[in-house]
Protein backbone atom coordinates (compact mmCIF):
# COMPACT_ATOMS: atom_id res chain seq x y z
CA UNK A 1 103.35 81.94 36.44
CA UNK A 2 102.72 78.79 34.72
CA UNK A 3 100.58 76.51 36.79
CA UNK A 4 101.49 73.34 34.56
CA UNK A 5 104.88 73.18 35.95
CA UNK A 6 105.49 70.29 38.10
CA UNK A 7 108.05 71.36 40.95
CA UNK A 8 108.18 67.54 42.88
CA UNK A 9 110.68 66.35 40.44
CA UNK A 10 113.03 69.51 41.64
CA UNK A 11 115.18 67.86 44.10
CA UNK A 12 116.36 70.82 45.45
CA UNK A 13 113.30 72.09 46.58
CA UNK A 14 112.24 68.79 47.85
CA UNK A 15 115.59 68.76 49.78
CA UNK A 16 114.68 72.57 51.34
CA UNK A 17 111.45 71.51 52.04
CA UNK A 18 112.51 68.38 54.29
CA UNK A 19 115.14 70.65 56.11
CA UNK A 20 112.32 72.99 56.56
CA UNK A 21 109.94 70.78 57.90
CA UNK A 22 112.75 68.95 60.48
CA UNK A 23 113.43 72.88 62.04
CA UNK A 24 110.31 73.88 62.43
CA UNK A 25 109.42 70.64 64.11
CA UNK A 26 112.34 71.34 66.37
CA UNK A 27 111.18 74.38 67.12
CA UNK A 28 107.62 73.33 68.20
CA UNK A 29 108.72 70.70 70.79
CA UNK A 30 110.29 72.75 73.85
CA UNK A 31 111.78 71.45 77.41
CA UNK A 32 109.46 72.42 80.15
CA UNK A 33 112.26 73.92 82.46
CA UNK A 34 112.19 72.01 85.68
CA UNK A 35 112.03 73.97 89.11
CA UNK A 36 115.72 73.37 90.58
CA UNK A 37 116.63 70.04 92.81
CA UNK A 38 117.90 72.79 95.79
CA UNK A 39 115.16 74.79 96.15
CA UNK A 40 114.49 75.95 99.29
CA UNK A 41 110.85 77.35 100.85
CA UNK A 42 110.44 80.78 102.32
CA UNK A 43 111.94 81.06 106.00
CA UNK A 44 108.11 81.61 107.40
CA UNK A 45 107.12 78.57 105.42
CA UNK A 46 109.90 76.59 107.28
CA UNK A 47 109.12 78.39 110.02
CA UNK A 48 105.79 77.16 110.38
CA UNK A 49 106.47 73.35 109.65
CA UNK A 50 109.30 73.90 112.14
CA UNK A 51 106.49 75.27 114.75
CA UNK A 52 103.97 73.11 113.91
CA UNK A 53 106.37 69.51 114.19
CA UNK A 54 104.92 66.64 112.84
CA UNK A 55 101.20 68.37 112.38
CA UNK A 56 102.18 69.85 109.03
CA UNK A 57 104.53 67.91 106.66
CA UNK A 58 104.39 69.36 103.47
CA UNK A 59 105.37 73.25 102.59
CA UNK A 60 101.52 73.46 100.92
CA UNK A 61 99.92 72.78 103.87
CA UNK A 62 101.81 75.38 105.81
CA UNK A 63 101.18 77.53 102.95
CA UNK A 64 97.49 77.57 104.28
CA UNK A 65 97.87 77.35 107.50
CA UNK A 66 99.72 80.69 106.78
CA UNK A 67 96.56 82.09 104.56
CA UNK A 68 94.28 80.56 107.52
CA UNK A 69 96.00 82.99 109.88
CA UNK A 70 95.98 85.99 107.42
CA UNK A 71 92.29 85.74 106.48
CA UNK A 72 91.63 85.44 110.96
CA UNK A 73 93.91 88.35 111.24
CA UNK A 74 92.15 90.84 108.84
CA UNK A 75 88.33 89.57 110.00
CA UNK A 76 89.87 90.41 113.70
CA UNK A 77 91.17 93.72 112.66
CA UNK A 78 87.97 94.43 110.33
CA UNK A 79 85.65 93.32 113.48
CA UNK A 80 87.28 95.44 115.72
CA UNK A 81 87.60 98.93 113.79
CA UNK A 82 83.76 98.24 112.53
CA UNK A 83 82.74 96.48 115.19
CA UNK A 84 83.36 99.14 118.16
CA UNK A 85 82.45 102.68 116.72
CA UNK A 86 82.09 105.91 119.12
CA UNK A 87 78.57 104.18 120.95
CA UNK A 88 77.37 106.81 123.19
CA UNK A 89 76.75 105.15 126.49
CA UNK A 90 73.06 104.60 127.12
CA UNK A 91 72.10 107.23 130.04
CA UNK A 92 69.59 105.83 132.74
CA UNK A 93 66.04 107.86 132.44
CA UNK A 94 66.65 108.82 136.06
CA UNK A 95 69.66 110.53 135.65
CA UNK A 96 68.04 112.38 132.48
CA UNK A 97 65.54 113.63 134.91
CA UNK A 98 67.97 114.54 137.30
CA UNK A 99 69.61 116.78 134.75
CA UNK A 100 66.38 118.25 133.70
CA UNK A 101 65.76 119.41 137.50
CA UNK A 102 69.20 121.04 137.84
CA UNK A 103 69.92 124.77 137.22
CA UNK A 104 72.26 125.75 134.43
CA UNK A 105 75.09 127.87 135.65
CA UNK A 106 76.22 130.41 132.89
C-alpha cells in the first residue's frame, strides 16, 4: 500500500466514518431498566411490617428484622444441639462407696 495517499478528501469514507462513529456511540449509552412502579414485597416481608405496625416502616428494615430472627434462630438451635451433649450425671462419692460395698449378683 502506498502510504502517500491522502484518504480525508474521500467523502465517502468520511461519510462511513461519521455513521460509524454515531452507532457505536448509540450503542455505548444504554437505559438502566427501572425496577417496575407495581412491585410488590414478599408476603413475610409484608407480613412483618403488618406485625410489627408502625415500629417498622420500610420493607428494608423488616428485611433485617427478618435476618435478626434467622441469625437468633440458628445460635438457639446451634446452642442447644452443642450446648447439651450426653453429660453423665455426676454420682455422689457416697453412693460410689455404697456400690463398692454391695455384692455382685451373676
Amino acid at each position: 500500500m502506498d502510504e502517500n495517499i491522502d484518504l480525508s478528501k474521500n467523502t465517502e469514507i468520511n461519510e462511513a466514518l461519521k455513521e460509524f462513529e454515531e452507532k457505536s456511540g448509540a450503542e455505548q449509552i444504554q437505559k438502566v431498566p427501572e425496577a417496575p412502579k407495581d412491585f410488590e414485597p414478599p408476603k413475610i416481608v409484608q407480613w412483618v411490617m403488618k406485625l410489627f405496625g408502625g415500629a417498622i416502616k420500610d420493607e428494608r428494615q423488616a428485611e433485617y428484622v427478618l435476618l435478626g430472627f434467622v441469625i437468633v434462630a440458628i445460635g438457639i438451635s446451634l446452642y442447644l444441639f452443642f450446648g447439651s451433649g450426653n453429660k453423665q450425671p455426676k454420682i455422689p462419692a457416697e453412693v460410689l462407696e455404697q456400690m463398692k460395698l454391695m455384692p455382685i449378683n451373676r
